[in-house]
N, C-alpha and C. Protein backbone atom coordinates (compact mmCIF):
# COMPACT_ATOMS: atom_id res chain seq x y z
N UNK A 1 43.57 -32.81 22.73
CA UNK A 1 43.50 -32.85 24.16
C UNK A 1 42.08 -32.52 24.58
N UNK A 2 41.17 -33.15 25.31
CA UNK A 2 40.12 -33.07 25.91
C UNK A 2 40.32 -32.36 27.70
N UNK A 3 39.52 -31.69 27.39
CA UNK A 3 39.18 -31.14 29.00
C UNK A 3 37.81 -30.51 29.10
N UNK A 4 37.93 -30.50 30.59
CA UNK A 4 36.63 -29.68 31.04
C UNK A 4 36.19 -28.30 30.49
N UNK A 5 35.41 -27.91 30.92
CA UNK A 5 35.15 -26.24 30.48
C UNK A 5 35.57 -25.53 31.50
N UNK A 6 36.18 -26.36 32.47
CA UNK A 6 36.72 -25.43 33.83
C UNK A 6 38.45 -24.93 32.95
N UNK A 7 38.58 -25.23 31.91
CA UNK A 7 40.20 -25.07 31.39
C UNK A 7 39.82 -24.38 30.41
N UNK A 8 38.71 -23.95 29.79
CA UNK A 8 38.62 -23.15 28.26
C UNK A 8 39.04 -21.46 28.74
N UNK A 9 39.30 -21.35 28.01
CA UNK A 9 40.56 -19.92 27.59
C UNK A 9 41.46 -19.29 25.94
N UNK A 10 41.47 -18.73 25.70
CA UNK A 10 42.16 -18.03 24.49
C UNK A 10 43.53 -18.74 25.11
N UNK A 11 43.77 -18.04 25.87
CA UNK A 11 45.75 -18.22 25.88
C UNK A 11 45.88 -20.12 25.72
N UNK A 12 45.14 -21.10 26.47
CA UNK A 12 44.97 -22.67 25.98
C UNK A 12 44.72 -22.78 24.81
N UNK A 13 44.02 -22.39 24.20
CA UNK A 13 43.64 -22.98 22.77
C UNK A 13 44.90 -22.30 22.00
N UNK A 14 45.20 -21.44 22.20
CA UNK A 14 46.84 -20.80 21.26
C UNK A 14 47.57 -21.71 21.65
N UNK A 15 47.87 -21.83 22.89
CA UNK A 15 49.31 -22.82 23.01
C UNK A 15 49.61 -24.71 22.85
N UNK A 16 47.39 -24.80 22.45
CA UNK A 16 47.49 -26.06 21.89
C UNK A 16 47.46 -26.03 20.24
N UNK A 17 47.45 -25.01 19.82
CA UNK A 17 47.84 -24.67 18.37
C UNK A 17 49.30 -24.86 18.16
N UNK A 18 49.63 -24.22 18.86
CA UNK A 18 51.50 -23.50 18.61
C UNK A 18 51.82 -24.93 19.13
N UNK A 19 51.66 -26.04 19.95
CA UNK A 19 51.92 -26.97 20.20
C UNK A 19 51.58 -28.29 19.48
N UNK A 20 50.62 -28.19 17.93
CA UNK A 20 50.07 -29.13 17.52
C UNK A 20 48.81 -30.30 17.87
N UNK A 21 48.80 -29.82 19.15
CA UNK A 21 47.47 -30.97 19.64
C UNK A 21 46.24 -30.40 19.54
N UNK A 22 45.47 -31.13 19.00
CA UNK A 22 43.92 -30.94 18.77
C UNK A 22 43.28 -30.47 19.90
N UNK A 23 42.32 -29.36 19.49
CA UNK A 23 41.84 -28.51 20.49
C UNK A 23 40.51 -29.61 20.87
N UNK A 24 40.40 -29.99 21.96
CA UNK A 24 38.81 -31.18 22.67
C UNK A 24 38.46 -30.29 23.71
N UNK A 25 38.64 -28.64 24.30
CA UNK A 25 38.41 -28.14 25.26
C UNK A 25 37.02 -27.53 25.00
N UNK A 26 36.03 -28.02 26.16
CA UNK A 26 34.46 -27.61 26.04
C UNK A 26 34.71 -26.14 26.09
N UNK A 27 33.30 -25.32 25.75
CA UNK A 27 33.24 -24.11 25.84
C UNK A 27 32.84 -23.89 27.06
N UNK A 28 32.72 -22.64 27.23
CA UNK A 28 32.34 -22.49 28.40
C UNK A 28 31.69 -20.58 27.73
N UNK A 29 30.37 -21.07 28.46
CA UNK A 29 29.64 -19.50 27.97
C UNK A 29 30.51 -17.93 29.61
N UNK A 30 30.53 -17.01 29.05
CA UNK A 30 31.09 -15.79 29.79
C UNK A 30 29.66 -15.05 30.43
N UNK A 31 30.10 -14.24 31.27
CA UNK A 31 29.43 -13.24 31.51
C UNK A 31 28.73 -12.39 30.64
N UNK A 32 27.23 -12.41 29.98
CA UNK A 32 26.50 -11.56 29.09
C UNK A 32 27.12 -12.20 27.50
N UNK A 33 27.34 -13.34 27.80
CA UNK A 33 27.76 -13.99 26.25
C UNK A 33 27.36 -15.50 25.99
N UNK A 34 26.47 -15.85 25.71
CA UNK A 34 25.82 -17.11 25.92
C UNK A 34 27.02 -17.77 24.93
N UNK A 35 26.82 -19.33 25.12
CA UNK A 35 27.37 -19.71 23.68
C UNK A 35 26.45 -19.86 22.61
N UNK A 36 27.15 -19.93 21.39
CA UNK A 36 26.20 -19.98 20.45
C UNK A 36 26.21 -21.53 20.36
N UNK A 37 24.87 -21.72 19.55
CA UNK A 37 24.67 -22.91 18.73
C UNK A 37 25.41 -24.13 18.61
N UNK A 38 26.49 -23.41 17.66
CA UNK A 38 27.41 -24.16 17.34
C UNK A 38 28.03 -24.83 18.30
N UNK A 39 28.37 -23.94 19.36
CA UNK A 39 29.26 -24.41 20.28
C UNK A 39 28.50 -25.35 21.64
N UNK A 40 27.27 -25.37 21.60
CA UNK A 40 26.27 -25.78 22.23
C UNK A 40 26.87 -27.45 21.64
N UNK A 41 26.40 -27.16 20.16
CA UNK A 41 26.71 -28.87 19.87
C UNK A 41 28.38 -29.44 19.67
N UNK A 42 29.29 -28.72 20.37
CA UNK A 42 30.71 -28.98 20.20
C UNK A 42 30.50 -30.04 21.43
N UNK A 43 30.07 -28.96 22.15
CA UNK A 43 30.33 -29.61 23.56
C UNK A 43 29.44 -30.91 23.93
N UNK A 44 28.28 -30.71 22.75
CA UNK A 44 27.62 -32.31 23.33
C UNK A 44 28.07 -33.58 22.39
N UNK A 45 29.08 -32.92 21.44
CA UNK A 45 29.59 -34.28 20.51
C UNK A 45 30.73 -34.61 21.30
N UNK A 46 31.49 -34.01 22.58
CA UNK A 46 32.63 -34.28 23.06
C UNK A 46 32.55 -35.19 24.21
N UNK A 47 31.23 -35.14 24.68
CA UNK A 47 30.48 -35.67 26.11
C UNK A 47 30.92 -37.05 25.70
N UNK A 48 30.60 -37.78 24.47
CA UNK A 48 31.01 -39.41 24.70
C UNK A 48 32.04 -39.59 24.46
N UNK A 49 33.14 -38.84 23.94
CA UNK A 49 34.52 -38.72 24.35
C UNK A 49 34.88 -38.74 25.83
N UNK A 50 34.60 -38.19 26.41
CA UNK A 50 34.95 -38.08 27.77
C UNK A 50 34.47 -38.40 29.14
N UNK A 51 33.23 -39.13 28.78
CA UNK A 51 32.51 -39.70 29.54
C UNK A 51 32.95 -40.77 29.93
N UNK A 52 33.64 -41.39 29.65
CA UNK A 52 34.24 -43.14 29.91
C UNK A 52 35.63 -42.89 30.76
N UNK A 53 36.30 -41.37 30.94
CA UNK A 53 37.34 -41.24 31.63
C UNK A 53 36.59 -40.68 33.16
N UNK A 54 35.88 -39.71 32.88
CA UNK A 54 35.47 -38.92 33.99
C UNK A 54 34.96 -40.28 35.27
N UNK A 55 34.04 -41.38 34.26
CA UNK A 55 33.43 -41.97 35.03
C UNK A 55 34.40 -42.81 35.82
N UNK A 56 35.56 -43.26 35.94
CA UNK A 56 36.28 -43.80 36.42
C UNK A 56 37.25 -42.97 37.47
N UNK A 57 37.24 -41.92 37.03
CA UNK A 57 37.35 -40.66 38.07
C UNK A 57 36.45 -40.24 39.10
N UNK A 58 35.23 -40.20 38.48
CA UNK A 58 33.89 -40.22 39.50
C UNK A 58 33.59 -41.94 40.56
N UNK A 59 34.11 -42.72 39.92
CA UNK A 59 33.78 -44.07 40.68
C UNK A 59 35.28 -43.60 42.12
N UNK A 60 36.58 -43.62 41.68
CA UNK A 60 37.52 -43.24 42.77
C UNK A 60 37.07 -42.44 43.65
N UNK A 61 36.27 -41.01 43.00
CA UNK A 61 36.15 -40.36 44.49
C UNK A 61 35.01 -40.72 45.19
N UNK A 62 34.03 -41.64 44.71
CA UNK A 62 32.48 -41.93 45.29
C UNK A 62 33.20 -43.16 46.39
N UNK A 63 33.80 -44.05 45.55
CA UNK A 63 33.84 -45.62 46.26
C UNK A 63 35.08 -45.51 47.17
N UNK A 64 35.97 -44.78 46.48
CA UNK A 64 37.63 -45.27 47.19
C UNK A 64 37.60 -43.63 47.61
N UNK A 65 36.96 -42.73 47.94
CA UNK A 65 37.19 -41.83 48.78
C UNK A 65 38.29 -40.64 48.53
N UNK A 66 38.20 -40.05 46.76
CA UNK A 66 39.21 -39.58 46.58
C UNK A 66 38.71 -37.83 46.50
N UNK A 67 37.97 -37.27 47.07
CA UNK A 67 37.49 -35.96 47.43
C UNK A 67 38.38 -35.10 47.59
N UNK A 68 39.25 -35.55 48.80
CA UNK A 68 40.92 -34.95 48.98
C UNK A 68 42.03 -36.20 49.36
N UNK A 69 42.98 -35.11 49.15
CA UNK A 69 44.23 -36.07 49.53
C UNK A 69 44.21 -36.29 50.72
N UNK A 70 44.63 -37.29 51.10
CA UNK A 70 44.71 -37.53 52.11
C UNK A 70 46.18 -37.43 53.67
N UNK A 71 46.97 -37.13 52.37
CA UNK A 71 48.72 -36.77 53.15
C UNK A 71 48.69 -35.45 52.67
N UNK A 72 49.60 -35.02 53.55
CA UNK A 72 50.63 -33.69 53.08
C UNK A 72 52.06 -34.20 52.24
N UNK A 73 52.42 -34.92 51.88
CA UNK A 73 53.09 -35.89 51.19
C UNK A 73 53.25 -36.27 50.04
N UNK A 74 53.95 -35.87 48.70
CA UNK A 74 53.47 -36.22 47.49
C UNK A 74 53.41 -37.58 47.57
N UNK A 75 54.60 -38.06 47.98
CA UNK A 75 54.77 -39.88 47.37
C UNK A 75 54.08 -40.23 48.11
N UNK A 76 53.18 -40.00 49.26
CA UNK A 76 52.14 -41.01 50.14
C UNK A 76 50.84 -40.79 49.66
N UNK A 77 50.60 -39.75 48.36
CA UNK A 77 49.20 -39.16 47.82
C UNK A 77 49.44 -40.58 46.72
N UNK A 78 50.28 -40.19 45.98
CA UNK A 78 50.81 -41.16 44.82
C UNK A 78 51.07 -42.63 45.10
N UNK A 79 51.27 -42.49 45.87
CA UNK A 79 50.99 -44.22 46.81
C UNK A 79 49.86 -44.79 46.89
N UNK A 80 49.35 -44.05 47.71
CA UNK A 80 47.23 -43.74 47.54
C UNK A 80 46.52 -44.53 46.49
N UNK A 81 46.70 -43.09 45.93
CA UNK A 81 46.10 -43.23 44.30
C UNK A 81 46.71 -44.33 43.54
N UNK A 82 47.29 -44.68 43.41
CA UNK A 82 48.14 -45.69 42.66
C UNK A 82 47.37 -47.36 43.20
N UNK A 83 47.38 -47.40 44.38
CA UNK A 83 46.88 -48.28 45.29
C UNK A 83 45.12 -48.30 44.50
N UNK A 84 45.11 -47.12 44.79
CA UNK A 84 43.62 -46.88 44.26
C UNK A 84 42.88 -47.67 43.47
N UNK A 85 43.49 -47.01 42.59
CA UNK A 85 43.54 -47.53 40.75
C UNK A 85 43.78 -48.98 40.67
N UNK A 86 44.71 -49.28 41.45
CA UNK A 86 44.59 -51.27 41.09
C UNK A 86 43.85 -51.41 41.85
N UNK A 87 43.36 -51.25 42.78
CA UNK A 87 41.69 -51.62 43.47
C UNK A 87 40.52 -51.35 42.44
N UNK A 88 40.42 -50.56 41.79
CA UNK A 88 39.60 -50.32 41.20
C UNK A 88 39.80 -51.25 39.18
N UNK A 89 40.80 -51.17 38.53
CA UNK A 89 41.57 -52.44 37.77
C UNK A 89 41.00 -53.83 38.12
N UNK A 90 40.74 -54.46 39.37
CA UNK A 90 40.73 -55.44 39.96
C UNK A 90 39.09 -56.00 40.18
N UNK A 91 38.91 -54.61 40.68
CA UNK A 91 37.08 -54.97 40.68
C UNK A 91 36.33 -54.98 39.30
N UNK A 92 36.91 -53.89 38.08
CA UNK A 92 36.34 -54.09 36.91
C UNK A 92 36.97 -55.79 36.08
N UNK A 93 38.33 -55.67 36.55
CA UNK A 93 38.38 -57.00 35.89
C UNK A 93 37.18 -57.99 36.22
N UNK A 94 37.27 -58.36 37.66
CA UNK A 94 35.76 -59.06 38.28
C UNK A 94 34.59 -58.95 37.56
N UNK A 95 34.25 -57.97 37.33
CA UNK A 95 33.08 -57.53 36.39
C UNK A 95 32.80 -57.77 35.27
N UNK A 96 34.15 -57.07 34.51
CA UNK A 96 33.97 -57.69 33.08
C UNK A 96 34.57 -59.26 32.37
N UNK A 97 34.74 -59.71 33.19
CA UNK A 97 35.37 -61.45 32.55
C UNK A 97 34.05 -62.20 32.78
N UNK A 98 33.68 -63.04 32.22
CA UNK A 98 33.25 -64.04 32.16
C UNK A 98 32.93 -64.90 33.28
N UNK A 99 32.03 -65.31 33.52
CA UNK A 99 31.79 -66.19 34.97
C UNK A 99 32.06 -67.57 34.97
C-alpha cells in the first residue's frame, strides 16, 4: 500500500504487517529526529510509484475544481466526482489516441 507521509505511523505499519500488505508508506521525519539516509532514499525510490496517481488527483482539483466538496450530500459528492473522472477519462483519451 502506498501513501503519503501525511499517514506514516507505528500503529499503520503494524496493522499493514498483521494484515499482509506491503508497507509503500513515506517517512516522515519527527520533531528533533531527522530521517536518516536510508529513509531519505525510501522515500525518493517511491516518488515514481506514486507520481502517476497523485498527478491525476492534482489535474481534478486544478482543472475540474476538486479543493472541496461541493454538497453536504454523500451521493451528490459521488455523483460529482464520478462525473469528474469521466471528464477527465475523456480528455486523456483525446490526448493519447492517435490523430
Amino acid at each position: 500500500m502506498y501513501a503519503d507521509r501525511g499517514y506514516h505511523s507505528r500503529s499503520l505499519r503494524e496493522l499493514l504487517a498483521q494484515k499482509g500488505f506491503g508497507d509503500g508508506v513515506m517517512r516522515r521525519a519527527h520533531k528533533n529526529q531527522p530521517l536518516t539516509p536510508e529513509e531519505v532514499a525510501r522515500n525518493h525510490a517511491l516518488v515514481p510509484l506514486r507520481s502517476p496517481v497523485d498527478a491525476v488527483f492534482g489535474t481534478l482539483k486544478r482543472s475540474y475544481g476538486f479543493t472541496r466538496m461541493r454538497y453536504f450530500n454523500a451521493a451528490r459528492n459521488l455523483t460529482a466526482f464520478l462525473l469528474a473522472c469521466m471528464a477527465y477519462n475523456l480528455r486523456r483519451n483525446l490526448q493519447l489516441s492517435p490523430a
